[in-house]
C-alpha atoms as a PDB file:
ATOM      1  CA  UNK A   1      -0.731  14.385 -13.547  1.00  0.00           C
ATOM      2  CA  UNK A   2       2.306  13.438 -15.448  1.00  0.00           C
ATOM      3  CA  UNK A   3       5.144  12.202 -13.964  1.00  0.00           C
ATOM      4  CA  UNK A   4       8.068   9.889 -15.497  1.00  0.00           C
ATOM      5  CA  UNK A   5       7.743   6.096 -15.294  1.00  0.00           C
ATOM      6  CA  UNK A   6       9.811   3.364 -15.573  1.00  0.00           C
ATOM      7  CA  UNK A   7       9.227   2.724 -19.163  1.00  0.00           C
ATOM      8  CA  UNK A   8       9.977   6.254 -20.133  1.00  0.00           C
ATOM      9  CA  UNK A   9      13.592   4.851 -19.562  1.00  0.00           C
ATOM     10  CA  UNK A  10      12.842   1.878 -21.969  1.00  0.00           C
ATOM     11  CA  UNK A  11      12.181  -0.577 -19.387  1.00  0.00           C
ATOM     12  CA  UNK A  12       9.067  -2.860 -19.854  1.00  0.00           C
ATOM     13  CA  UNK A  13       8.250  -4.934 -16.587  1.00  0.00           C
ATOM     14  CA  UNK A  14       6.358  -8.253 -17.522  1.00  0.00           C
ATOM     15  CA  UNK A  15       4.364  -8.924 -20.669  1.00  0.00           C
ATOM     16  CA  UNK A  16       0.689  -7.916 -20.004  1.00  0.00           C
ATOM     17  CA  UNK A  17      -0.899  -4.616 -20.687  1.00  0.00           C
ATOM     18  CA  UNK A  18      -1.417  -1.825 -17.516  1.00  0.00           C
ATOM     19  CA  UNK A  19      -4.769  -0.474 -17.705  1.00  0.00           C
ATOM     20  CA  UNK A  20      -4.892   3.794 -18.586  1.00  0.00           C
ATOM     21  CA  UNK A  21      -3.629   5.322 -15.904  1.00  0.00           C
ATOM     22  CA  UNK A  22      -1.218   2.192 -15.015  1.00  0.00           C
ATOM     23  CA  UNK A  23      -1.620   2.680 -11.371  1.00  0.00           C
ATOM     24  CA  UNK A  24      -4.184   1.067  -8.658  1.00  0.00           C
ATOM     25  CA  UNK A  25      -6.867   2.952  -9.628  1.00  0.00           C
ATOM     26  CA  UNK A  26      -7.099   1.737 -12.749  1.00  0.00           C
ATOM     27  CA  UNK A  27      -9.293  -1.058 -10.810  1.00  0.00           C
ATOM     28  CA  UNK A  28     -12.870   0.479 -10.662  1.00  0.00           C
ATOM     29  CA  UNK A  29     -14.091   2.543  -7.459  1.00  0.00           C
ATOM     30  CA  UNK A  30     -10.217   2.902  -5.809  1.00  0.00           C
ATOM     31  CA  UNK A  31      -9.225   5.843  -5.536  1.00  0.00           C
ATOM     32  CA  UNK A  32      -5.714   7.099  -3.489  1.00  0.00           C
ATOM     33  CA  UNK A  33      -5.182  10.499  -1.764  1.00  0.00           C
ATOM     34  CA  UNK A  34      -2.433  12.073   0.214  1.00  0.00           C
ATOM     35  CA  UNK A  35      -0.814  14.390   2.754  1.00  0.00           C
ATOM     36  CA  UNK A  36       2.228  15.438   2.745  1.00  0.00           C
ATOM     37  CA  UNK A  37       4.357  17.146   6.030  1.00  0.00           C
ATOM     38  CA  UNK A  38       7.855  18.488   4.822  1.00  0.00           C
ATOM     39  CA  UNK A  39       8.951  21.204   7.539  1.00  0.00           C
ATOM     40  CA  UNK A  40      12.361  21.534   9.010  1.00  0.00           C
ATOM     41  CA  UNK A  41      13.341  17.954  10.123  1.00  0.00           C
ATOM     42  CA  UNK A  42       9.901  16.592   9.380  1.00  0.00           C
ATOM     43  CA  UNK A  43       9.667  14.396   6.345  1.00  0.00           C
ATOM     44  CA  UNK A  44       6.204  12.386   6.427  1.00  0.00           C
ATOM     45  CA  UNK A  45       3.075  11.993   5.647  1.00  0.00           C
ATOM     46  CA  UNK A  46      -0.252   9.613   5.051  1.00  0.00           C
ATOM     47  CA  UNK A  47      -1.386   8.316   2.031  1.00  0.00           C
ATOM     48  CA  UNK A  48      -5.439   6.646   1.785  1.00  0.00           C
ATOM     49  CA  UNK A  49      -7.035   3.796  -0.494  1.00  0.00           C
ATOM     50  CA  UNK A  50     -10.591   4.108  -0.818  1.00  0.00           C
ATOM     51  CA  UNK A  51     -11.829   1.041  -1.879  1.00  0.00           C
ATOM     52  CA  UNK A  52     -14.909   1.903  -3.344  1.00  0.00           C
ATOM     53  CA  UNK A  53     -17.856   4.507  -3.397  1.00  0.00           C
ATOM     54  CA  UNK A  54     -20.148   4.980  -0.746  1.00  0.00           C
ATOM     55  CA  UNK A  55     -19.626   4.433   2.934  1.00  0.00           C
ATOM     56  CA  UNK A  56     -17.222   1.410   3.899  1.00  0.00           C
ATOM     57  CA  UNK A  57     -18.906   0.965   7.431  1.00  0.00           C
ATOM     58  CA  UNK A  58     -22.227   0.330   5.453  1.00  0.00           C
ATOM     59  CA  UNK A  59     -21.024  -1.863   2.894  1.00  0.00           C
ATOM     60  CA  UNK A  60     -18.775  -4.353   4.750  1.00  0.00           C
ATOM     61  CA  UNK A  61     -16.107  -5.220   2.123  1.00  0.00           C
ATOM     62  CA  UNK A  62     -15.872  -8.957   2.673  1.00  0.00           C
ATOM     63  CA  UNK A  63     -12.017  -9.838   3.778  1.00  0.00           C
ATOM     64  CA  UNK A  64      -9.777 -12.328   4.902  1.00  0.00           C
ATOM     65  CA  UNK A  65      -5.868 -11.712   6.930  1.00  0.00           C
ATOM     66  CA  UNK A  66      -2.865 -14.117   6.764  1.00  0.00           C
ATOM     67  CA  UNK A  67       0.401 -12.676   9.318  1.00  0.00           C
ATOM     68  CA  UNK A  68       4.023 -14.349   8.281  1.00  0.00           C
ATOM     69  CA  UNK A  69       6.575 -13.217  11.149  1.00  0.00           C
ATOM     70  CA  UNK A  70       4.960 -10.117  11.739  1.00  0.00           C
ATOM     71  CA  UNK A  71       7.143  -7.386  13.144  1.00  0.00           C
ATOM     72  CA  UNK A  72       4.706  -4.610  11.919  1.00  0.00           C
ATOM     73  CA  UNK A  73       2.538  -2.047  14.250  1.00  0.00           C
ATOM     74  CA  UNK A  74      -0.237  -2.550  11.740  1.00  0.00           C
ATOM     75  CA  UNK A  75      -3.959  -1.498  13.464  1.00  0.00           C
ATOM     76  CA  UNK A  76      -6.721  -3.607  12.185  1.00  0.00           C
ATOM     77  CA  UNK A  77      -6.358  -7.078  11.598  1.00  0.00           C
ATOM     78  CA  UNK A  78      -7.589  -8.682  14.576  1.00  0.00           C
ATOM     79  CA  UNK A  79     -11.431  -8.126  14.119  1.00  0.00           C
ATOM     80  CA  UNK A  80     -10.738  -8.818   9.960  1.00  0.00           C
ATOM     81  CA  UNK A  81      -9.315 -12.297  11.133  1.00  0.00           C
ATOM     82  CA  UNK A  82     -12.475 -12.616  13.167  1.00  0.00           C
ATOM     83  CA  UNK A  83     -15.014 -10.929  11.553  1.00  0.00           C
ATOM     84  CA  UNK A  84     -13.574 -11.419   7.482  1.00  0.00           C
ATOM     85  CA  UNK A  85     -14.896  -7.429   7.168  1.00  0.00           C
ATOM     86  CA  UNK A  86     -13.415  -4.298   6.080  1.00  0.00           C
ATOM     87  CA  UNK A  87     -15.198  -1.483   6.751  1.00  0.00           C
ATOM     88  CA  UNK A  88     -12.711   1.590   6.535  1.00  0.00           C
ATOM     89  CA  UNK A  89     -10.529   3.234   3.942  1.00  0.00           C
ATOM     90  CA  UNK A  90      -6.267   1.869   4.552  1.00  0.00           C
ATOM     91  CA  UNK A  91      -4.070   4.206   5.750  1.00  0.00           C
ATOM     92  CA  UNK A  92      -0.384   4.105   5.199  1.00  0.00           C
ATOM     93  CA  UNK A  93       1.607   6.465   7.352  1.00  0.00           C
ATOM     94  CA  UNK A  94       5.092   6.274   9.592  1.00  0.00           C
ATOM     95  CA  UNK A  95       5.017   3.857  12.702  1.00  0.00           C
ATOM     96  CA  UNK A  96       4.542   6.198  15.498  1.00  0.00           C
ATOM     97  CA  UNK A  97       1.898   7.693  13.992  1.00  0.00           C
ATOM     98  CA  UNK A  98      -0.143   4.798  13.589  1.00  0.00           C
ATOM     99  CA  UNK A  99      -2.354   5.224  16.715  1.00  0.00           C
ATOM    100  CA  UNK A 100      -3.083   8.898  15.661  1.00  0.00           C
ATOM    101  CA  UNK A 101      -4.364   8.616  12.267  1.00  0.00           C
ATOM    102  CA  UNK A 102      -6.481   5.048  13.434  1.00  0.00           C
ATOM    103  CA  UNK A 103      -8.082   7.582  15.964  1.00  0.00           C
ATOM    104  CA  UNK A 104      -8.995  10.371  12.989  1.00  0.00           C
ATOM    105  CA  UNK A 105      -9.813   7.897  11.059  1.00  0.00           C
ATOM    106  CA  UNK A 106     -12.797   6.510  13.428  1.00  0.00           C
ATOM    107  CA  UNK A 107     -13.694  10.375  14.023  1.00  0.00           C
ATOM    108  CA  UNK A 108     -14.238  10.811  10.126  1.00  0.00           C
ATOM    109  CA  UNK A 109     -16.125   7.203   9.950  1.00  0.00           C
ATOM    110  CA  UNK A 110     -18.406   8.665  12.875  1.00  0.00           C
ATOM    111  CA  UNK A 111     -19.043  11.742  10.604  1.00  0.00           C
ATOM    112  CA  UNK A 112     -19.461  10.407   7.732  1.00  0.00           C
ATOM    113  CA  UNK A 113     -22.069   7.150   8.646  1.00  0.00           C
ATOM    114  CA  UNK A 114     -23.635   9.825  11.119  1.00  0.00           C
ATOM    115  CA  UNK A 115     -24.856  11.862   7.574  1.00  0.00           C
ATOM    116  CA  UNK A 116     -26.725   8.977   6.546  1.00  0.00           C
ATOM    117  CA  UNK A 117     -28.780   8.780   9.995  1.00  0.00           C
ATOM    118  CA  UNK A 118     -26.938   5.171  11.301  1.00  0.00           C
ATOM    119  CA  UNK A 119     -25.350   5.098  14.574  1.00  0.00           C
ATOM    120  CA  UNK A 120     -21.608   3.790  15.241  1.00  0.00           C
ATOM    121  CA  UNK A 121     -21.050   1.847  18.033  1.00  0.00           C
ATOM    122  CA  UNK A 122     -17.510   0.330  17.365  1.00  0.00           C
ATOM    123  CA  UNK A 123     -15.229   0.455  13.893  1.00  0.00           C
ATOM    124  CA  UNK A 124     -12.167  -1.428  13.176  1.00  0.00           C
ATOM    125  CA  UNK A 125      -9.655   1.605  11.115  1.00  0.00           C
ATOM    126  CA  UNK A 126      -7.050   0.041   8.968  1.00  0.00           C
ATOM    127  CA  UNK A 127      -4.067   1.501   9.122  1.00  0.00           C
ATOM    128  CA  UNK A 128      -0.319   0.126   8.012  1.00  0.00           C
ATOM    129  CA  UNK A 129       2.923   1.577   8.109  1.00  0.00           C
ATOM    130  CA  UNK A 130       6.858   2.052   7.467  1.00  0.00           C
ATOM    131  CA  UNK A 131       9.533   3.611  10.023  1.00  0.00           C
ATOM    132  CA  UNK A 132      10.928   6.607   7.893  1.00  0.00           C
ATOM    133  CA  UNK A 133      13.172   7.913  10.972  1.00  0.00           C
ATOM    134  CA  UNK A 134      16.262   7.846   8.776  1.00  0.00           C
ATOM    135  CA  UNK A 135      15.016  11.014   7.718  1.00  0.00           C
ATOM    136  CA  UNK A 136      12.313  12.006   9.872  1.00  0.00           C
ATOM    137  CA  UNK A 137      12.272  12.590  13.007  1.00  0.00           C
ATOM    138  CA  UNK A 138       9.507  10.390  13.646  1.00  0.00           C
ATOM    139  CA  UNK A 139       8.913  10.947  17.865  1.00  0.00           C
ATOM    140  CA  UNK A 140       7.523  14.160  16.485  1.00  0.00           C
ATOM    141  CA  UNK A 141       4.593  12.599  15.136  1.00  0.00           C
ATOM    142  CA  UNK A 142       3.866  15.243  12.524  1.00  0.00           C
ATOM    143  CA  UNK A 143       0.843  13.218  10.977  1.00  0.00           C
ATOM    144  CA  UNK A 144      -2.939  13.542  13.066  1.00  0.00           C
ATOM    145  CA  UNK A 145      -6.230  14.237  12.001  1.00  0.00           C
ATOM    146  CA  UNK A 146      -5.764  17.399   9.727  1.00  0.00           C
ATOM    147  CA  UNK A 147      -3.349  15.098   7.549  1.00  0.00           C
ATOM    148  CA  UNK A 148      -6.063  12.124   7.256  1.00  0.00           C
ATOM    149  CA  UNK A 149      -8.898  14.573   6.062  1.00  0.00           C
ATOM    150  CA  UNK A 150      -6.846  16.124   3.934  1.00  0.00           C
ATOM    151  CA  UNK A 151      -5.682  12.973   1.994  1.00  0.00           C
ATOM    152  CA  UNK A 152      -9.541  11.616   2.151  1.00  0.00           C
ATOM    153  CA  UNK A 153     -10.478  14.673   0.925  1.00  0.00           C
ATOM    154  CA  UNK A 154      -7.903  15.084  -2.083  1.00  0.00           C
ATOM    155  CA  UNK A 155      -8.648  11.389  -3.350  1.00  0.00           C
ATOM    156  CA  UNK A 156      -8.624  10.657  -6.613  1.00  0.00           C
ATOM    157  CA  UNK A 157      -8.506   8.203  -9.590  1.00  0.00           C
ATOM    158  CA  UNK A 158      -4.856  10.348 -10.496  1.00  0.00           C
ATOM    159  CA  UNK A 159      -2.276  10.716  -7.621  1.00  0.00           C
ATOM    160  CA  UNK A 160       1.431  11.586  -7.551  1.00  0.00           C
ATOM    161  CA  UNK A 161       3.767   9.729  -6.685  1.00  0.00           C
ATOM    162  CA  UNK A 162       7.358   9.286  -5.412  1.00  0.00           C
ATOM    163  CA  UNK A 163       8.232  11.393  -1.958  1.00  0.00           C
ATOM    164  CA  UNK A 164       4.574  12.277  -1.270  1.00  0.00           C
ATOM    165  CA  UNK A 165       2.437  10.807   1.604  1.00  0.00           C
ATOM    166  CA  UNK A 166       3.473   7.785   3.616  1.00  0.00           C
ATOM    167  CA  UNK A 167       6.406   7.735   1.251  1.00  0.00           C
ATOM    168  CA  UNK A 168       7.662  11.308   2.018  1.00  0.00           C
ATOM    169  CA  UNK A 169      10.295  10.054   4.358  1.00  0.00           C
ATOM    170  CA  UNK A 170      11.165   6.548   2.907  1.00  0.00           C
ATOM    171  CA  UNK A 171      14.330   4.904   1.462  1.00  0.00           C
ATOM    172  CA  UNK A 172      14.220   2.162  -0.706  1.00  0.00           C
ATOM    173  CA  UNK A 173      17.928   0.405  -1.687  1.00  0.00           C
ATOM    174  CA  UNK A 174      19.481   2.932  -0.415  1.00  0.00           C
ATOM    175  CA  UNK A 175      17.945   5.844  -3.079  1.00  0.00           C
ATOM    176  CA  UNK A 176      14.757   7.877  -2.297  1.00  0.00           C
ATOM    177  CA  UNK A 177      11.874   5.290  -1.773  1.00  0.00           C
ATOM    178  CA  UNK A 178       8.131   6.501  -1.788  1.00  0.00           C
ATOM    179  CA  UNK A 179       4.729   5.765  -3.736  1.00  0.00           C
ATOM    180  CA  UNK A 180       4.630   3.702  -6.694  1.00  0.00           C
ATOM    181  CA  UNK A 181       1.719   2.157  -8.333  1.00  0.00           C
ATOM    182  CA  UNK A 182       0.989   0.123 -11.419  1.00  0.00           C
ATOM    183  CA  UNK A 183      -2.061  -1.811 -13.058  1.00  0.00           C
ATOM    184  CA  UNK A 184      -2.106  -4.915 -15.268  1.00  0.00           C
ATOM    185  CA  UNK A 185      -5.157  -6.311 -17.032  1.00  0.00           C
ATOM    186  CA  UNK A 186      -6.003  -9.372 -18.508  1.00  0.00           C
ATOM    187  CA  UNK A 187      -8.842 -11.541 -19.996  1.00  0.00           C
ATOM    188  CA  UNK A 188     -10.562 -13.797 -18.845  1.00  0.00           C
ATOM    189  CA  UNK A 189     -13.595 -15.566 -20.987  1.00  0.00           C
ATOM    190  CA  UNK A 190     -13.655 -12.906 -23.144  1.00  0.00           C
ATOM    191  CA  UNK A 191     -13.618 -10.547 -20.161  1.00  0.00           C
ATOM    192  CA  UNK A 192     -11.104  -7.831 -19.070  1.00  0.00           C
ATOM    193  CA  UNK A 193      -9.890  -7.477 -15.486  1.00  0.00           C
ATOM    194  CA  UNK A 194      -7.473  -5.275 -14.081  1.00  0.00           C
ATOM    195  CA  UNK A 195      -5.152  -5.718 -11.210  1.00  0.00           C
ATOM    196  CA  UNK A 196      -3.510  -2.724  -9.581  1.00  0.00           C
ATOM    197  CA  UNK A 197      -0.672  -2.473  -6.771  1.00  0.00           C
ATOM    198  CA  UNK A 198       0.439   0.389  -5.077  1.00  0.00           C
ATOM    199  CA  UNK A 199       3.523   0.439  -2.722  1.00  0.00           C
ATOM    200  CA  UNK A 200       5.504   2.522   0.040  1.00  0.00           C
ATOM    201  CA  UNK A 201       8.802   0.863  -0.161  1.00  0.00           C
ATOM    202  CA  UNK A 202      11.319   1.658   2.396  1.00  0.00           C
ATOM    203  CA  UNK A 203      13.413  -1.752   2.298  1.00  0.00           C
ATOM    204  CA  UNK A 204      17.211  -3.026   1.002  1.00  0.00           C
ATOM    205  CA  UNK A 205      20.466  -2.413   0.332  1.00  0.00           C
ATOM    206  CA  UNK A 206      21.668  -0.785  -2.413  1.00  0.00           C
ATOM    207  CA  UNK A 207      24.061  -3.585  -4.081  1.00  0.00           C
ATOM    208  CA  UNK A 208      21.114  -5.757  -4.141  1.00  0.00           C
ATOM    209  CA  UNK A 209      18.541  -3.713  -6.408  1.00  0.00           C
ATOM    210  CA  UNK A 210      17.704  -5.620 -10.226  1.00  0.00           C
ATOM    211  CA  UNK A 211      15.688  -3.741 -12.194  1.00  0.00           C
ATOM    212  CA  UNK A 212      13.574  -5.946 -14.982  1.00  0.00           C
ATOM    213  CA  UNK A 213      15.438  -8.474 -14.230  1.00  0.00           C
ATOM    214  CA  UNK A 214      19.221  -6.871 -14.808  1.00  0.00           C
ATOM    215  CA  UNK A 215      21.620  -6.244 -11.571  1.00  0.00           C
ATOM    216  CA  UNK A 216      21.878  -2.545 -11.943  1.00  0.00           C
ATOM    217  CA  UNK A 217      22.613  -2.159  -7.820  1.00  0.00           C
ATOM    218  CA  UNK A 218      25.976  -2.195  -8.492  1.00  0.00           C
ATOM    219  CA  UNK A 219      26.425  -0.193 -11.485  1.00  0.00           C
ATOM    220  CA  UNK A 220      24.212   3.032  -9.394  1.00  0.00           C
ATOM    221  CA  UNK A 221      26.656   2.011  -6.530  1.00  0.00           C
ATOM    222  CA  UNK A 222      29.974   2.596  -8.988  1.00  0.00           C
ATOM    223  CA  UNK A 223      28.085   6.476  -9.962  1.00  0.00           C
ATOM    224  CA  UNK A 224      27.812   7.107  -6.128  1.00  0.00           C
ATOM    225  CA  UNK A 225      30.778   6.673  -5.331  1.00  0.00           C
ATOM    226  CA  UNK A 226      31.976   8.993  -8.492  1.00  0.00           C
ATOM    227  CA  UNK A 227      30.168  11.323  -6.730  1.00  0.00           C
ATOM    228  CA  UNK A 228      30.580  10.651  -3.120  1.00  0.00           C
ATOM    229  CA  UNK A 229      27.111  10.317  -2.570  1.00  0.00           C
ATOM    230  CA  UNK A 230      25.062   8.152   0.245  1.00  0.00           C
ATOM    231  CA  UNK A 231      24.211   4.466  -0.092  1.00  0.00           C
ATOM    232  CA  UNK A 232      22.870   1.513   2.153  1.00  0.00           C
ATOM    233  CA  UNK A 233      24.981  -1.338   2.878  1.00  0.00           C
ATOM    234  CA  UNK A 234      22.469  -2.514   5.273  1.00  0.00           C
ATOM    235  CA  UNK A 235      19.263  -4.666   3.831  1.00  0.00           C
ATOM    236  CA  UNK A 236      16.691  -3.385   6.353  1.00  0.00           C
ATOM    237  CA  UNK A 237      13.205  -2.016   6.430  1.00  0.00           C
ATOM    238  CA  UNK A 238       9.996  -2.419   5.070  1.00  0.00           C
ATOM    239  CA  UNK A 239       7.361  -1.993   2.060  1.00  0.00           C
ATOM    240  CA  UNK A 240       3.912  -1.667   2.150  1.00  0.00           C
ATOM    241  CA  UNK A 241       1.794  -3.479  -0.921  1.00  0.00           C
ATOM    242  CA  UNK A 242      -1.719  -3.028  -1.648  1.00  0.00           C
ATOM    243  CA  UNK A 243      -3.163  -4.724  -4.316  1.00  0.00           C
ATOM    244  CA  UNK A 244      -6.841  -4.560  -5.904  1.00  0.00           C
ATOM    245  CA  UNK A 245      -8.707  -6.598  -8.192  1.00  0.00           C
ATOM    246  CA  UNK A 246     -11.840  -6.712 -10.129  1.00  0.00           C
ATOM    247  CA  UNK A 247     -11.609 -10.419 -10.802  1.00  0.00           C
ATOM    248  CA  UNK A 248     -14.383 -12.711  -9.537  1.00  0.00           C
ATOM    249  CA  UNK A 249     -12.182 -14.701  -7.192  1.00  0.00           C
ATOM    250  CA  UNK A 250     -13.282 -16.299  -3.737  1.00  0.00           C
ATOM    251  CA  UNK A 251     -12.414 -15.340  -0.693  1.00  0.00           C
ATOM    252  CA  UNK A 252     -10.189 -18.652  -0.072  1.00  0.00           C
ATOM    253  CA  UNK A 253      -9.041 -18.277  -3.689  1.00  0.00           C
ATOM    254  CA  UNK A 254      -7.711 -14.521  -1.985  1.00  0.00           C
ATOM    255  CA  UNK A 255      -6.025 -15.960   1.175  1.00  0.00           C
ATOM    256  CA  UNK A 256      -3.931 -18.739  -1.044  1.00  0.00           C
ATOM    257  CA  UNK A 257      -2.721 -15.838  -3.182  1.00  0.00           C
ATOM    258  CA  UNK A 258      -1.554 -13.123  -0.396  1.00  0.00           C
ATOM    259  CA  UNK A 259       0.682 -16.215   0.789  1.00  0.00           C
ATOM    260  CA  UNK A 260       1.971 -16.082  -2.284  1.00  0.00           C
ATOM    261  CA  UNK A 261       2.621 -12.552  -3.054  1.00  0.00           C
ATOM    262  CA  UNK A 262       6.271 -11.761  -1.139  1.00  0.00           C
ATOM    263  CA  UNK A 263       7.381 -13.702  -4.396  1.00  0.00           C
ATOM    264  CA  UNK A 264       6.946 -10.484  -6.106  1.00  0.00           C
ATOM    265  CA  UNK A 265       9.116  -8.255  -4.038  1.00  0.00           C
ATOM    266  CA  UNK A 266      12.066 -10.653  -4.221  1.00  0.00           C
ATOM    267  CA  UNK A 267      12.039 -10.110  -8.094  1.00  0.00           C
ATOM    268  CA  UNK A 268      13.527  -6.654  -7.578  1.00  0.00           C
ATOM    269  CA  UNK A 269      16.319  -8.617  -5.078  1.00  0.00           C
ATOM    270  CA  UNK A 270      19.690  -9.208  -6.785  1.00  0.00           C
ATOM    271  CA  UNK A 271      20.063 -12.765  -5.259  1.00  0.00           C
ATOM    272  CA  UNK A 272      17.703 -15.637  -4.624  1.00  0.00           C
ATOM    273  CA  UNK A 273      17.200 -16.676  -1.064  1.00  0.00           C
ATOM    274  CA  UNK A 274      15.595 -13.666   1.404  1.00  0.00           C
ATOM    275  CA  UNK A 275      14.544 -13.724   4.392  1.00  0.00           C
ATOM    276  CA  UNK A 276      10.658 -12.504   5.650  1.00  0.00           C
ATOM    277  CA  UNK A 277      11.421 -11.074   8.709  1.00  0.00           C
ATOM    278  CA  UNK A 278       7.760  -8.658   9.225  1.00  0.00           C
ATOM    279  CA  UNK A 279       4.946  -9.612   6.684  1.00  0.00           C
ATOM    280  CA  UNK A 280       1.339  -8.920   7.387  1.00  0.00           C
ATOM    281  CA  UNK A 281      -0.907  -9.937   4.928  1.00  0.00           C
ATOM    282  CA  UNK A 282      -4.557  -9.212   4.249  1.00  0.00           C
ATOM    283  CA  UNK A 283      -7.471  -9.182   1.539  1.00  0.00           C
ATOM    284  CA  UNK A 284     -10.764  -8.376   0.684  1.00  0.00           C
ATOM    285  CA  UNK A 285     -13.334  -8.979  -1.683  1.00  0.00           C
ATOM    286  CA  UNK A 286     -15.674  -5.959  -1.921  1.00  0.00           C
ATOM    287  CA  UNK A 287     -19.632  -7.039  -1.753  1.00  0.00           C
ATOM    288  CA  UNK A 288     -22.863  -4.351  -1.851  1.00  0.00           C
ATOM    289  CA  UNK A 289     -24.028  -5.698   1.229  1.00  0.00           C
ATOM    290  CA  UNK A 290     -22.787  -8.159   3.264  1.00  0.00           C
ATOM    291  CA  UNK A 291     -23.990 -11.753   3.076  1.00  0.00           C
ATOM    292  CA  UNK A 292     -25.034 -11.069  -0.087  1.00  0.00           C
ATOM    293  CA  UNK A 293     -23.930 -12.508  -3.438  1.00  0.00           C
ATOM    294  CA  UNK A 294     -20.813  -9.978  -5.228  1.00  0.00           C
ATOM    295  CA  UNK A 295     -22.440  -7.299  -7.401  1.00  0.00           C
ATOM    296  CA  UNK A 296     -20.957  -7.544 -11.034  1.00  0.00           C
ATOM    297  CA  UNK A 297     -17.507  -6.042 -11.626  1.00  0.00           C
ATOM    298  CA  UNK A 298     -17.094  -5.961  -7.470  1.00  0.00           C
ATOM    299  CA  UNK A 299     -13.885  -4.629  -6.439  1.00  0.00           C
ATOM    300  CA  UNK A 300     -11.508  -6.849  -4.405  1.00  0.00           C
ATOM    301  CA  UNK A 301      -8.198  -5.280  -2.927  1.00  0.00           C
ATOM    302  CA  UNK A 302      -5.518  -6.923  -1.432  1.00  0.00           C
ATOM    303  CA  UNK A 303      -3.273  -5.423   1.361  1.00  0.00           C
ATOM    304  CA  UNK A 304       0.157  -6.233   2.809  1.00  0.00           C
ATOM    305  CA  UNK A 305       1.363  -4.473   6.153  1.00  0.00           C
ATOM    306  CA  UNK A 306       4.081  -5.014   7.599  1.00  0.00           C
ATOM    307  CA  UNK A 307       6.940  -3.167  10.432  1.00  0.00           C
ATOM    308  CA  UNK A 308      10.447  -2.109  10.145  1.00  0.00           C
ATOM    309  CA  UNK A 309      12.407  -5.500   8.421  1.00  0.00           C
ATOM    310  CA  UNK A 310      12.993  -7.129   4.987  1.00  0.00           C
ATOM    311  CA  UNK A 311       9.251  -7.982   3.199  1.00  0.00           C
ATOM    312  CA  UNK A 312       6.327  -6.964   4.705  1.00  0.00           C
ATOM    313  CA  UNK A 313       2.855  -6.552   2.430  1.00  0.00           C
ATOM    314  CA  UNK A 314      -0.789  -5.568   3.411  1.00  0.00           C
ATOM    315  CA  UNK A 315      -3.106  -6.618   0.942  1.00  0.00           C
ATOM    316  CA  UNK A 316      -6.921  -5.470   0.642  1.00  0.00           C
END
């Protein structure tokens, strides 16, 4: 599907090449999928990375979890700390309906690892979220188990994005925020590699947005109020970050980077000190069977959760 990017405006952000598609799943095996809820008051939704074909429960995607001032409702990271496994599809959705799609999602791991004859006994869903109640009304909790099939159903190597899924209901600097995604590649001993992000923003306030680089925060904020239209002055909320990679990096080379990546969301900040008030971090390295050595061109993702405040990132 075609829909306008950034550099249809003639903005280029950073100097390498995105892969085809220039979104996450431009990384090979990821695919994304959503649901969407927009009735009456309800603006919502759920959005799924698959991180690779086959059954996740069977495979046991190798990760690893660092939290920084977590304020987040994320589901999942406790056994991943313990256990350094992934071994569902990530689900983005609105806060109060984290516990609801965690539950679908172990109903449609039970179905799913029950068609190849194995028995579940206990799975860890991964699930991450953003409070869109400036919008929604969220203690509806609009998004269950029809929502979750129907984004794991729908996934695909092309997705929309904007106000669709998770990011139906989210503001980011005060303007519509939603689902973005974008890929990268780069080479590596004379071998390409593609990294690939994909985002529900829902964070800042309006005067602070740069965009490449240039203030521009203050120059929408001068056309709103030609027009009398709605702004934040507050700096509050959240953005979800998931990043995958096919590059043959180590798990601990992993963990040092997610510590690392809040750098990332600060470039789009129109000053230079922030504060991390909710960031959950987390990644993965994707194996073909666990304890055993990375199958060539393995996936690894990287995912950033976090809550309601400032920077938060989930990376698989």
């Amino acid at each position: 599907m075609r829909q306008k990017r950034i550099s249809d405006y003639g903005y280029r952000i950073g100097h390498r090449e995105s892969g085809p598609r220039n979104k996450i799943t431009d990384v090979p095996g990821v695919r994304v999928g959503h649901a969407t809820v927009e009735d009456g008051n309800q603006h919502t939704g759920v959005t799924v990375i698959v991180p690779g074909e086959g059954n996740p429960f069977l495979k046991k995607y190798l990760a690893s979890a660092y939290v920084h001032n977590g304020f987040g409702k994320t589901c999942g990271l406790v056994q991943i700390q313990e256990l350094g496994t992934l071994e569902t599809p990530i689900a983005l959705t609105n806060t109060l309906n984290v516990g609801k799609v965690a539950d679908a999602m172990i109903s449609w791991m039970i179905q799913q690892t029950k068609k190849e004859g194995e028995d579940v006994f206990s799975i860890n869903p991964v699930v991450g979220e953003c409070n869109d109640s400036r919008i929604n009304e969220i203690g509806n909790r609009a998004v269950g188990e029809k929502e979750l099939y129907q984004a794991l159903e729908q996934a695909d190597t092309d997705f929309a994005e904007g106000a669709v899924g998770a990011g139906t209901g989210t503001i980011c600097y005060g303007l519509k925020g939603g689902i973005g995604s974008s890929s990268r590649t780069l080479v590596l001993d004379g071998k390409t590699y593609t990294i690939g992000v994909l985002v529900q923003s829902n964070f800042g306030a309006t005067r602070d947005l740069k965009i490449s680089g240039k203030p521009a925060g203050e120059r929408i904020l001068e056309q709103i109020r030609k027009e009398e239209c709605g702004s934040s002055a507050e700096d509050r909320g959240s953005i979800m970050t998931v990043l995958a990679t096919d590059l043959p990096v180590s798990e601990r080379q992993l963990y040092r980077s997610i510590r690392r990546c809040g750098r990332a969301d600060a470039k789009s900040l129109n000053w230079g000190v922030w504060f991390w008030k909710n960031d959950l971090f987390q990644k993965s390295r994707f194996f073909q069977k666990l304890g055993k050595a990375a199958v060539s061109g393995s996936v690894q993702a990287s995912f950033f959760l976090g809550g309601y405040h400032r920077v938060q990132y989930f990376l698989l």
